[in-house]
PDB file of N, CA and C in Angstrom:
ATOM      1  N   UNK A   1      96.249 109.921 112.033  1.00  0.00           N
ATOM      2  CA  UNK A   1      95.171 109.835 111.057  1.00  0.00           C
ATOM      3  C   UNK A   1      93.840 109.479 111.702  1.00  0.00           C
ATOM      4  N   UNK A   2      93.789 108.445 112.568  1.00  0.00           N
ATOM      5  CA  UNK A   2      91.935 108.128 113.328  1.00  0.00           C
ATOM      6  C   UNK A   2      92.194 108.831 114.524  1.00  0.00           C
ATOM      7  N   UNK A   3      93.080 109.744 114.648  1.00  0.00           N
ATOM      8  CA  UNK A   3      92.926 110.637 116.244  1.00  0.00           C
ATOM      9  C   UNK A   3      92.543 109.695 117.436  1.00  0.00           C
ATOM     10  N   UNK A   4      93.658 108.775 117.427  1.00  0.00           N
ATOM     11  CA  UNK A   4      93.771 107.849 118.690  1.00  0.00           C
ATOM     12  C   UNK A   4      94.585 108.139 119.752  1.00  0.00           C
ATOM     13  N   UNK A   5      95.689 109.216 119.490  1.00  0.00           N
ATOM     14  CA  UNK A   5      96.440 109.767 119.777  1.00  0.00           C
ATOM     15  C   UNK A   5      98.090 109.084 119.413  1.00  0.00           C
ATOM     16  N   UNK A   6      97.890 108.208 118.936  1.00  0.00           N
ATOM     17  CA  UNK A   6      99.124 107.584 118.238  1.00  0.00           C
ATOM     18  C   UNK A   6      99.385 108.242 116.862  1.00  0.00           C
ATOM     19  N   UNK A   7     100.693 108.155 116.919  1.00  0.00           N
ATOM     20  CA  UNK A   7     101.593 108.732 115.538  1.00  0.00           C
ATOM     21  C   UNK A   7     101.174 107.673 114.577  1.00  0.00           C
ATOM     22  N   UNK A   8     100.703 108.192 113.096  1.00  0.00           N
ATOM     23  CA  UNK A   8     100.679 106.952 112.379  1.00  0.00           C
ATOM     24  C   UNK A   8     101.771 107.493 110.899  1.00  0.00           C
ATOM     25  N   UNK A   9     101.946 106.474 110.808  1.00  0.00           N
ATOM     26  CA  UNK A   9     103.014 106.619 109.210  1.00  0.00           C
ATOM     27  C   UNK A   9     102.180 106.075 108.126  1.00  0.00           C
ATOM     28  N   UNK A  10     102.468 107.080 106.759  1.00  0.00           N
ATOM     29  CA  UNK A  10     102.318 106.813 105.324  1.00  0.00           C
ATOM     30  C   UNK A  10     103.320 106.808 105.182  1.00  0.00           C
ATOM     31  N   UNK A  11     104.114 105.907 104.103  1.00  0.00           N
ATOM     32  CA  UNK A  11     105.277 105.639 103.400  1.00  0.00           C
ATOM     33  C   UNK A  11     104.795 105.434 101.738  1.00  0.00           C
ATOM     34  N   UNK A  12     105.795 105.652 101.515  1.00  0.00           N
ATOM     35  CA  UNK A  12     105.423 105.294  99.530  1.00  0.00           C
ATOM     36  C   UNK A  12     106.729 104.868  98.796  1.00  0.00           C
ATOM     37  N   UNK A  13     106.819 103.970  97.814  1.00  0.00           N
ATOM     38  CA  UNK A  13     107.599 104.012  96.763  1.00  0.00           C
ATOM     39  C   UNK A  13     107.069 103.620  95.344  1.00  0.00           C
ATOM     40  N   UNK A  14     108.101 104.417  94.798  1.00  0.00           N
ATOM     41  CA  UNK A  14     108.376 104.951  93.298  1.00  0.00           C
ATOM     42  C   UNK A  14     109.064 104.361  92.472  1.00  0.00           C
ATOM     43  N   UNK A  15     109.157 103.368  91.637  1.00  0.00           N
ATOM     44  CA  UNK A  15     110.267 102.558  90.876  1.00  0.00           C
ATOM     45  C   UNK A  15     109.969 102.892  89.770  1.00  0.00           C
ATOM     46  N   UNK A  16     110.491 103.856  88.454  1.00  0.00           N
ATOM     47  CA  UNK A  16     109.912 104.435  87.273  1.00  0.00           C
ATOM     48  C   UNK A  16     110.784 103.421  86.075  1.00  0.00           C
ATOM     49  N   UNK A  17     111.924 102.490  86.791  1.00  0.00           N
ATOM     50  CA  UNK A  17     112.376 101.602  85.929  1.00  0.00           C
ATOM     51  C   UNK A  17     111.392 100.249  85.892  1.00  0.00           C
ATOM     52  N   UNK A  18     111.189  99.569  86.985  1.00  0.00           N
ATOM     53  CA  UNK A  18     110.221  98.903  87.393  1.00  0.00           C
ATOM     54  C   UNK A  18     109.232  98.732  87.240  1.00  0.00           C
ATOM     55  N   UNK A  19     108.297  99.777  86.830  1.00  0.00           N
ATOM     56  CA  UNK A  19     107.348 100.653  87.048  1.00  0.00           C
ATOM     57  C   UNK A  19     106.536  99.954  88.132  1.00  0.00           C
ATOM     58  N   UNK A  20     106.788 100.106  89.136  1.00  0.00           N
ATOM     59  CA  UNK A  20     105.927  99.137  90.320  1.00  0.00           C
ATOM     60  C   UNK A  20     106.209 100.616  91.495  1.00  0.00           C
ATOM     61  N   UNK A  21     104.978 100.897  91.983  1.00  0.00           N
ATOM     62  CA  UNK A  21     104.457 101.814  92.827  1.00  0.00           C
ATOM     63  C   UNK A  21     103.706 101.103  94.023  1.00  0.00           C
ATOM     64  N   UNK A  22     104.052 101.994  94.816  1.00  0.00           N
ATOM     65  CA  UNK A  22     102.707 101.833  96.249  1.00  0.00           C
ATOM     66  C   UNK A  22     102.849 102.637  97.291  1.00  0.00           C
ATOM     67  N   UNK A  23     101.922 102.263  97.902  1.00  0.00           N
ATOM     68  CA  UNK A  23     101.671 103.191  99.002  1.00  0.00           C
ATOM     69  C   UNK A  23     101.116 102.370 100.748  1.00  0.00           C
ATOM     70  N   UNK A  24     101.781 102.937 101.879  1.00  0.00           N
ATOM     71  CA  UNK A  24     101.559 101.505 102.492  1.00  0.00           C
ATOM     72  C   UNK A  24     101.143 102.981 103.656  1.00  0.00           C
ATOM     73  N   UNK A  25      99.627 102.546 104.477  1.00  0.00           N
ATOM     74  CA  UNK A  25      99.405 102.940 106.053  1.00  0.00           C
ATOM     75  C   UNK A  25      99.733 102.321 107.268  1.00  0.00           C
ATOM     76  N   UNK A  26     100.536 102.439 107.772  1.00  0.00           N
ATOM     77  CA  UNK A  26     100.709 102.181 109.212  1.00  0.00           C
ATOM     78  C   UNK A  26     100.163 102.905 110.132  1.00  0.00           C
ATOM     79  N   UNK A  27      98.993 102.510 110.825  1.00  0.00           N
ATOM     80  CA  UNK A  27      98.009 102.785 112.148  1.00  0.00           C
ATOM     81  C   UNK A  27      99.112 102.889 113.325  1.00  0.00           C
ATOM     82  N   UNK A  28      99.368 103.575 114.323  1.00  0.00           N
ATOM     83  CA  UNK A  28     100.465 103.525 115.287  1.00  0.00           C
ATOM     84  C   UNK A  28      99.577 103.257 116.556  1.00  0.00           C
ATOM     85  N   UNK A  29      99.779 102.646 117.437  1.00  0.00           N
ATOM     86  CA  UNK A  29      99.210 102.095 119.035  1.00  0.00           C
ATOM     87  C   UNK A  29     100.096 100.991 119.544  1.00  0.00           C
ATOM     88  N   UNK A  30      99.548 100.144 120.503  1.00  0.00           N
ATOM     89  CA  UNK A  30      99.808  99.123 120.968  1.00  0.00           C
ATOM     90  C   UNK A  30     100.027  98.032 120.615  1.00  0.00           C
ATOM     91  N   UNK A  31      99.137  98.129 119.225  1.00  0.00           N
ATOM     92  CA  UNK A  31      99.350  96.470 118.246  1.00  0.00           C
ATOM     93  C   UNK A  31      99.842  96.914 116.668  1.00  0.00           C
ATOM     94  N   UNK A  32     100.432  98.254 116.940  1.00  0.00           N
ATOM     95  CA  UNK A  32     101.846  98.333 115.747  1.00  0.00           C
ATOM     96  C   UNK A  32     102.362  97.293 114.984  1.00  0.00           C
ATOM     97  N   UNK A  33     102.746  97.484 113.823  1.00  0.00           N
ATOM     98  CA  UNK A  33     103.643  96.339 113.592  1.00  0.00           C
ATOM     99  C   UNK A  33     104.150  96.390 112.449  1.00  0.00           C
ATOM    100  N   UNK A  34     104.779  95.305 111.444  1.00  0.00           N
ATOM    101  CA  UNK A  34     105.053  96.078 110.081  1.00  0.00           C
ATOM    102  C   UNK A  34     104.087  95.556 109.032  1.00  0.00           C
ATOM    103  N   UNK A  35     103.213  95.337 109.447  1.00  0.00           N
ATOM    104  CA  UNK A  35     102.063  94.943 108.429  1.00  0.00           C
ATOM    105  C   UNK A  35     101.521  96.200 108.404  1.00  0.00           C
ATOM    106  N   UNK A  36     101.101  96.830 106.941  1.00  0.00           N
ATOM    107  CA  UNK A  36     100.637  97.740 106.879  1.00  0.00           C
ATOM    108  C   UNK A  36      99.113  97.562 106.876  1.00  0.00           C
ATOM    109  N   UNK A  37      98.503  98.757 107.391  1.00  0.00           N
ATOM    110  CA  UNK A  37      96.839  98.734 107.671  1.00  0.00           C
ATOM    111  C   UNK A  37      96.014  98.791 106.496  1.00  0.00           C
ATOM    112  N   UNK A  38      96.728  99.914 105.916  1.00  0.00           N
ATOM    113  CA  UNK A  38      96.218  99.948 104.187  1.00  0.00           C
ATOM    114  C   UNK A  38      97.331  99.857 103.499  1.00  0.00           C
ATOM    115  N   UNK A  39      97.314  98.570 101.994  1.00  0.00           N
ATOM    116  CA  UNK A  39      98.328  99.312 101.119  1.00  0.00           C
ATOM    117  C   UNK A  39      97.793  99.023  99.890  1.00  0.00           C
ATOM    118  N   UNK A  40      98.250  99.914  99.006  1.00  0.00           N
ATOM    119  CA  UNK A  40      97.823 100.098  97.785  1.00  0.00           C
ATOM    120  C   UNK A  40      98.623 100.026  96.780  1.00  0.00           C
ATOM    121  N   UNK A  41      98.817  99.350  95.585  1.00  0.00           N
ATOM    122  CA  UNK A  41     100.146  99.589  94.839  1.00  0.00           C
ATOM    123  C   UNK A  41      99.442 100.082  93.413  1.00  0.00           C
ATOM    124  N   UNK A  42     100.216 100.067  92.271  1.00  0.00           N
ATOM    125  CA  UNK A  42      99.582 100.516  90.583  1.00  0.00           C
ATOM    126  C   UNK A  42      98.423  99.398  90.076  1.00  0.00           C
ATOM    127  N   UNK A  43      98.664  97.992  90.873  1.00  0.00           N
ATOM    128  CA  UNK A  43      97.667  97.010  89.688  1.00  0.00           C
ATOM    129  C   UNK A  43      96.569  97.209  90.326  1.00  0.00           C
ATOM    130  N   UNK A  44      96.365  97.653  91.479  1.00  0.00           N
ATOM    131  CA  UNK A  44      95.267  97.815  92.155  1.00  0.00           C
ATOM    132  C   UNK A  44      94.030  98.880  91.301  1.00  0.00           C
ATOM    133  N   UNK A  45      94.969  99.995  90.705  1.00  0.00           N
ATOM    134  CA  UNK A  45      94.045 100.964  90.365  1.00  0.00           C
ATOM    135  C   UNK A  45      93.836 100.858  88.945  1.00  0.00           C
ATOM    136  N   UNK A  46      92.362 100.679  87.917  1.00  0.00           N
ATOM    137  CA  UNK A  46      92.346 100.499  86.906  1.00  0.00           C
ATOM    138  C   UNK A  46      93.600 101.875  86.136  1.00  0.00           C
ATOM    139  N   UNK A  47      93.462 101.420  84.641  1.00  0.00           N
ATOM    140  CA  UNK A  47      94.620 102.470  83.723  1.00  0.00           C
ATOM    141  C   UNK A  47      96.169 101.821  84.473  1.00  0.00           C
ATOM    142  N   UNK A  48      97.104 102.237  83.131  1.00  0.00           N
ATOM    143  CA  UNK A  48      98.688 101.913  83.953  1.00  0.00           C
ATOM    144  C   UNK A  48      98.559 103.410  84.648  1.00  0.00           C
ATOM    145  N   UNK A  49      99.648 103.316  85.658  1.00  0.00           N
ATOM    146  CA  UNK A  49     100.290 104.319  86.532  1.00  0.00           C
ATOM    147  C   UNK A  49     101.100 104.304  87.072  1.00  0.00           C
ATOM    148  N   UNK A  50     101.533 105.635  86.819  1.00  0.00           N
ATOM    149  CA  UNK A  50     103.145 105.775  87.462  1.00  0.00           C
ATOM    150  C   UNK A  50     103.399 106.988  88.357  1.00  0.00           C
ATOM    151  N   UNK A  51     104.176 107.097  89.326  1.00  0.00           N
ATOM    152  CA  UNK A  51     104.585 107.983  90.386  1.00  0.00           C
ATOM    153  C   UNK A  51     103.725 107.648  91.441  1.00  0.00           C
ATOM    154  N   UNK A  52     102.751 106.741  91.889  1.00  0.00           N
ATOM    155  CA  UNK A  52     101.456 106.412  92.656  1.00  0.00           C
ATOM    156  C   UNK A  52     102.483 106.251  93.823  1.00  0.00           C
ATOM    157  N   UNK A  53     102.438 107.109  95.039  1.00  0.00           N
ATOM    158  CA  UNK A  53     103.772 107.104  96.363  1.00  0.00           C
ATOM    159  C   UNK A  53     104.222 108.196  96.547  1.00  0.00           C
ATOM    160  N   UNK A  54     104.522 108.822  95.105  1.00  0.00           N
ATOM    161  CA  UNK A  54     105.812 109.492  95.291  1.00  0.00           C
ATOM    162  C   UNK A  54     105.788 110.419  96.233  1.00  0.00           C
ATOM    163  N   UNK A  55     104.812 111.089  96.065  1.00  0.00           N
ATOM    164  CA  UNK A  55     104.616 112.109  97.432  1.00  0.00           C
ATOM    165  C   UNK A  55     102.784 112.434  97.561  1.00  0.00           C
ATOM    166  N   UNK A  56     102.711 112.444  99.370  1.00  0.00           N
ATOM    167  CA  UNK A  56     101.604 112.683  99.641  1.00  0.00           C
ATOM    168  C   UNK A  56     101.129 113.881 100.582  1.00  0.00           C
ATOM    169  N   UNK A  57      99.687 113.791 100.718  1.00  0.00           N
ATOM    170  CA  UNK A  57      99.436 115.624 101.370  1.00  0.00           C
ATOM    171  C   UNK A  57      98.275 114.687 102.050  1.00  0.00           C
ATOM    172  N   UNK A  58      97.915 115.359 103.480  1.00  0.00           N
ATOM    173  CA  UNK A  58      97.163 114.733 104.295  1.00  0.00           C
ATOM    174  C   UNK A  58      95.810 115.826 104.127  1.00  0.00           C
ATOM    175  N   UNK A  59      94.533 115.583 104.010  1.00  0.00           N
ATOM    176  CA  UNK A  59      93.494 116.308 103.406  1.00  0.00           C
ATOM    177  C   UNK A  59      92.493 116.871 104.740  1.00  0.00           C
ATOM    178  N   UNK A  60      92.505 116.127 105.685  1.00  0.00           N
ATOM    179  CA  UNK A  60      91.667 115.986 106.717  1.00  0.00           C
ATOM    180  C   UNK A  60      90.462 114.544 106.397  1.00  0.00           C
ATOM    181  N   UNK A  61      89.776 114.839 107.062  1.00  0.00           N
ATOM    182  CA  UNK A  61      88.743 113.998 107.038  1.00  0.00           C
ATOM    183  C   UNK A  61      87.355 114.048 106.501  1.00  0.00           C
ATOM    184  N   UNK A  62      87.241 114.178 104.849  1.00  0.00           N
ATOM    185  CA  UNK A  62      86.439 114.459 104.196  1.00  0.00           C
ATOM    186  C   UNK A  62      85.066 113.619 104.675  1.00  0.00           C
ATOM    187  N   UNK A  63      84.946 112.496 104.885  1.00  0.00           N
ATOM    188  CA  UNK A  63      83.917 111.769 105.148  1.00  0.00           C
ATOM    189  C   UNK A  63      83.077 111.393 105.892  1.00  0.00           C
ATOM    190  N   UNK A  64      83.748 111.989 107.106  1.00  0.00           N
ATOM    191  CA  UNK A  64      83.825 111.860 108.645  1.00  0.00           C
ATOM    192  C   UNK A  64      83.712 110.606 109.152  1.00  0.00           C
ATOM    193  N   UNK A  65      84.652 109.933 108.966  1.00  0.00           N
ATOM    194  CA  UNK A  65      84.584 108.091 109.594  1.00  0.00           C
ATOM    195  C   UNK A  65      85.932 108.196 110.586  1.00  0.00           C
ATOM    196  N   UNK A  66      86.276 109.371 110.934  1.00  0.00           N
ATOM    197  CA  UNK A  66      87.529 109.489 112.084  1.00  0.00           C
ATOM    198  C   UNK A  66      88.873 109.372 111.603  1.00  0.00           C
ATOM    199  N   UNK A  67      89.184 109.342 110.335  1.00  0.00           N
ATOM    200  CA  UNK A  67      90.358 108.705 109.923  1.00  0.00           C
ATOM    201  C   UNK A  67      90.338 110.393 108.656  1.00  0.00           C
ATOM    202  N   UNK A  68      91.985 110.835 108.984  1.00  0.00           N
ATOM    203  CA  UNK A  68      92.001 111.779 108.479  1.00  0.00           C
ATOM    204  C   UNK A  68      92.192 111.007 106.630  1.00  0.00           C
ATOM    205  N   UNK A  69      92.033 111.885 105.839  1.00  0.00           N
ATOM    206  CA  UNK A  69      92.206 111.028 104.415  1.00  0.00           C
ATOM    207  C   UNK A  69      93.327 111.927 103.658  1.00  0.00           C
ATOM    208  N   UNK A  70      93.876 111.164 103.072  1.00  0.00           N
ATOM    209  CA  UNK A  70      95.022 111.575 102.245  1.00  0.00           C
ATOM    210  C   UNK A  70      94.974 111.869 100.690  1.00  0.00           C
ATOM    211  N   UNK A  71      95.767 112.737 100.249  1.00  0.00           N
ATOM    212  CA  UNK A  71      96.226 112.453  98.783  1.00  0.00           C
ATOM    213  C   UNK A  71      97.031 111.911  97.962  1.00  0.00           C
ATOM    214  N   UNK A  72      97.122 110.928  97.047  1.00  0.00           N
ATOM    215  CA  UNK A  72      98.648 110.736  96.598  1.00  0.00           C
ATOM    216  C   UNK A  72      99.163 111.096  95.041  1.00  0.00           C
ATOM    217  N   UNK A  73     100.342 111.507  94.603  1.00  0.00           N
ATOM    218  CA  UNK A  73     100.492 111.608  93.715  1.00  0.00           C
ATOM    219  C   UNK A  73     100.352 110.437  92.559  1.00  0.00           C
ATOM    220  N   UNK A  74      99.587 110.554  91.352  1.00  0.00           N
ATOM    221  CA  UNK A  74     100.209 110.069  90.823  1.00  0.00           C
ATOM    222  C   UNK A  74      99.539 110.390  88.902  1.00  0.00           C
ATOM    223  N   UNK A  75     100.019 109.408  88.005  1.00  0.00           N
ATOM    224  CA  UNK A  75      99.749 109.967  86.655  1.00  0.00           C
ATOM    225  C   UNK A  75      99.002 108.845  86.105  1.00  0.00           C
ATOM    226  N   UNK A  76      98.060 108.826  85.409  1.00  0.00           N
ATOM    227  CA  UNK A  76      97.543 107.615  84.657  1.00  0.00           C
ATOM    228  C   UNK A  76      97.123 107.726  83.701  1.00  0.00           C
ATOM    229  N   UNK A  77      97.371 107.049  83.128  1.00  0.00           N
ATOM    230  CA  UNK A  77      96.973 107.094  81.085  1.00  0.00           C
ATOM    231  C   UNK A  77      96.089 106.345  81.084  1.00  0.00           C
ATOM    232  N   UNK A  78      94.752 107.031  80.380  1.00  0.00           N
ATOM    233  CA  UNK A  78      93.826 107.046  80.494  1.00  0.00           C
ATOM    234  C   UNK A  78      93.282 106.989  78.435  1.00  0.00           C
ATOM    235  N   UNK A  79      94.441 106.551  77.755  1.00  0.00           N
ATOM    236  CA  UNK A  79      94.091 106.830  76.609  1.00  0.00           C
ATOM    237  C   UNK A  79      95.266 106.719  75.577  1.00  0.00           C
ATOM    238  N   UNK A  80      95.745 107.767  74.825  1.00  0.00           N
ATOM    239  CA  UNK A  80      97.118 108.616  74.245  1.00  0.00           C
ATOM    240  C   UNK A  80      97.829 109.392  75.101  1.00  0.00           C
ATOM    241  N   UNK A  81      97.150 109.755  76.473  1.00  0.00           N
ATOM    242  CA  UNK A  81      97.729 111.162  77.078  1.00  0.00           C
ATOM    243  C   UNK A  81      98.017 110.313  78.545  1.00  0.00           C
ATOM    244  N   UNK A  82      99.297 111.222  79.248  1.00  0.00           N
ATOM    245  CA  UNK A  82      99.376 110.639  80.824  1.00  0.00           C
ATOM    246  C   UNK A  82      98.463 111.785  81.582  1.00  0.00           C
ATOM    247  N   UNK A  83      97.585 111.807  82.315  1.00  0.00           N
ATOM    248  CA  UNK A  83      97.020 112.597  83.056  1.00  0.00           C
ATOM    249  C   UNK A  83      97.301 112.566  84.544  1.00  0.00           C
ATOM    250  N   UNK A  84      97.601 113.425  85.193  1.00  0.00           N
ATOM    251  CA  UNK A  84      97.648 114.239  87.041  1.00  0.00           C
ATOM    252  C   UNK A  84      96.916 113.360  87.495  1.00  0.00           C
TER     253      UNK A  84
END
Protein backbone atom coordinates (compact mmCIF):
# COMPACT_ATOMS: atom_id res chain seq x y z
CA UNK A 1 0.00 0.00 0.00
CA UNK A 2 2.89 3.11 0.72
CA UNK A 3 5.23 1.27 -1.90
CA UNK A 4 7.96 0.58 0.65
CA UNK A 5 8.40 -2.52 -0.84
CA UNK A 6 6.92 -4.51 2.02
CA UNK A 7 3.79 -6.72 1.74
CA UNK A 8 1.08 -5.05 3.71
CA UNK A 9 -2.25 -6.79 4.91
CA UNK A 10 -6.01 -5.57 5.10
CA UNK A 11 -8.06 -7.96 7.07
CA UNK A 12 -11.82 -7.46 7.95
CA UNK A 13 -14.59 -8.94 9.98
CA UNK A 14 -18.23 -9.35 9.68
CA UNK A 15 -20.46 -10.41 12.70
CA UNK A 16 -24.24 -9.86 11.28
CA UNK A 17 -25.41 -11.56 14.70
CA UNK A 18 -23.29 -9.20 16.70
CA UNK A 19 -23.56 -6.67 14.48
CA UNK A 20 -19.94 -5.50 15.24
CA UNK A 21 -17.73 -4.92 12.02
CA UNK A 22 -14.16 -3.72 11.21
CA UNK A 23 -11.55 -3.36 9.32
CA UNK A 24 -7.85 -3.47 10.48
CA UNK A 25 -4.33 -2.16 8.19
CA UNK A 26 -1.27 -3.76 8.77
CA UNK A 27 1.84 -1.68 7.26
CA UNK A 28 4.50 -4.67 6.61
CA UNK A 29 8.55 -3.75 7.26
CA UNK A 30 10.84 -4.09 10.01
CA UNK A 31 8.65 -2.77 12.86
CA UNK A 32 5.60 -5.16 11.87
CA UNK A 33 3.59 -6.24 14.44
CA UNK A 34 0.02 -7.04 15.44
CA UNK A 35 -1.06 -3.69 16.17
CA UNK A 36 -2.85 -2.56 13.38
CA UNK A 37 -1.77 0.84 11.56
CA UNK A 38 -5.30 1.75 10.72
CA UNK A 39 -8.46 0.26 12.16
CA UNK A 40 -11.79 1.11 11.73
CA UNK A 41 -14.88 -0.63 13.07
CA UNK A 42 -19.13 0.39 12.62
CA UNK A 43 -19.22 3.01 15.77
CA UNK A 44 -16.64 4.83 14.19
CA UNK A 45 -18.75 5.73 11.13
CA UNK A 46 -21.86 7.98 11.70
CA UNK A 47 -25.56 5.89 10.66
CA UNK A 48 -25.74 2.00 11.97
CA UNK A 49 -23.79 -0.37 9.60
CA UNK A 50 -23.45 -3.54 8.63
CA UNK A 51 -21.11 -5.77 6.38
CA UNK A 52 -18.26 -2.78 6.99
CA UNK A 53 -15.01 -5.71 6.28
CA UNK A 54 -16.68 -7.96 4.50
CA UNK A 55 -14.85 -7.57 1.44
CA UNK A 56 -12.41 -5.07 0.00
CA UNK A 57 -10.92 -3.73 -3.51
CA UNK A 58 -7.64 -1.80 -3.48
CA UNK A 59 -8.32 1.62 -5.61
CA UNK A 60 -4.80 2.97 -6.09
CA UNK A 61 -3.82 6.12 -4.78
CA UNK A 62 -6.40 8.70 -5.30
CA UNK A 63 -4.74 11.49 -3.31
CA UNK A 64 -1.31 11.04 -3.88
CA UNK A 65 0.12 10.83 -0.19
CA UNK A 66 1.98 7.34 -1.30
CA UNK A 67 -0.35 5.05 0.30
CA UNK A 68 -2.45 3.12 -2.17
CA UNK A 69 -6.34 3.66 -0.86
CA UNK A 70 -8.89 1.15 -0.56
CA UNK A 71 -12.57 0.33 -0.72
CA UNK A 72 -14.73 -1.40 1.72
CA UNK A 73 -17.92 -2.92 1.61
CA UNK A 74 -20.48 -1.94 3.43
CA UNK A 75 -24.49 -0.86 3.99
CA UNK A 76 -25.81 2.00 6.11
CA UNK A 77 -29.16 3.18 6.97
CA UNK A 78 -29.35 6.34 6.48
CA UNK A 79 -33.16 6.69 7.25
CA UNK A 80 -36.12 3.78 6.43
CA UNK A 81 -33.82 2.32 3.70
CA UNK A 82 -30.27 0.25 4.03
CA UNK A 83 -28.10 1.87 1.38
CA UNK A 84 -24.53 0.38 -0.62
Amino acid sequence: MNYDGYFDLITGYSNDILYYYELRVFLGGPEADSIPDIYLENAHIPYPQRNLGAEFAGKGDFNGDGIDDFAARSVTSGGCCWMG
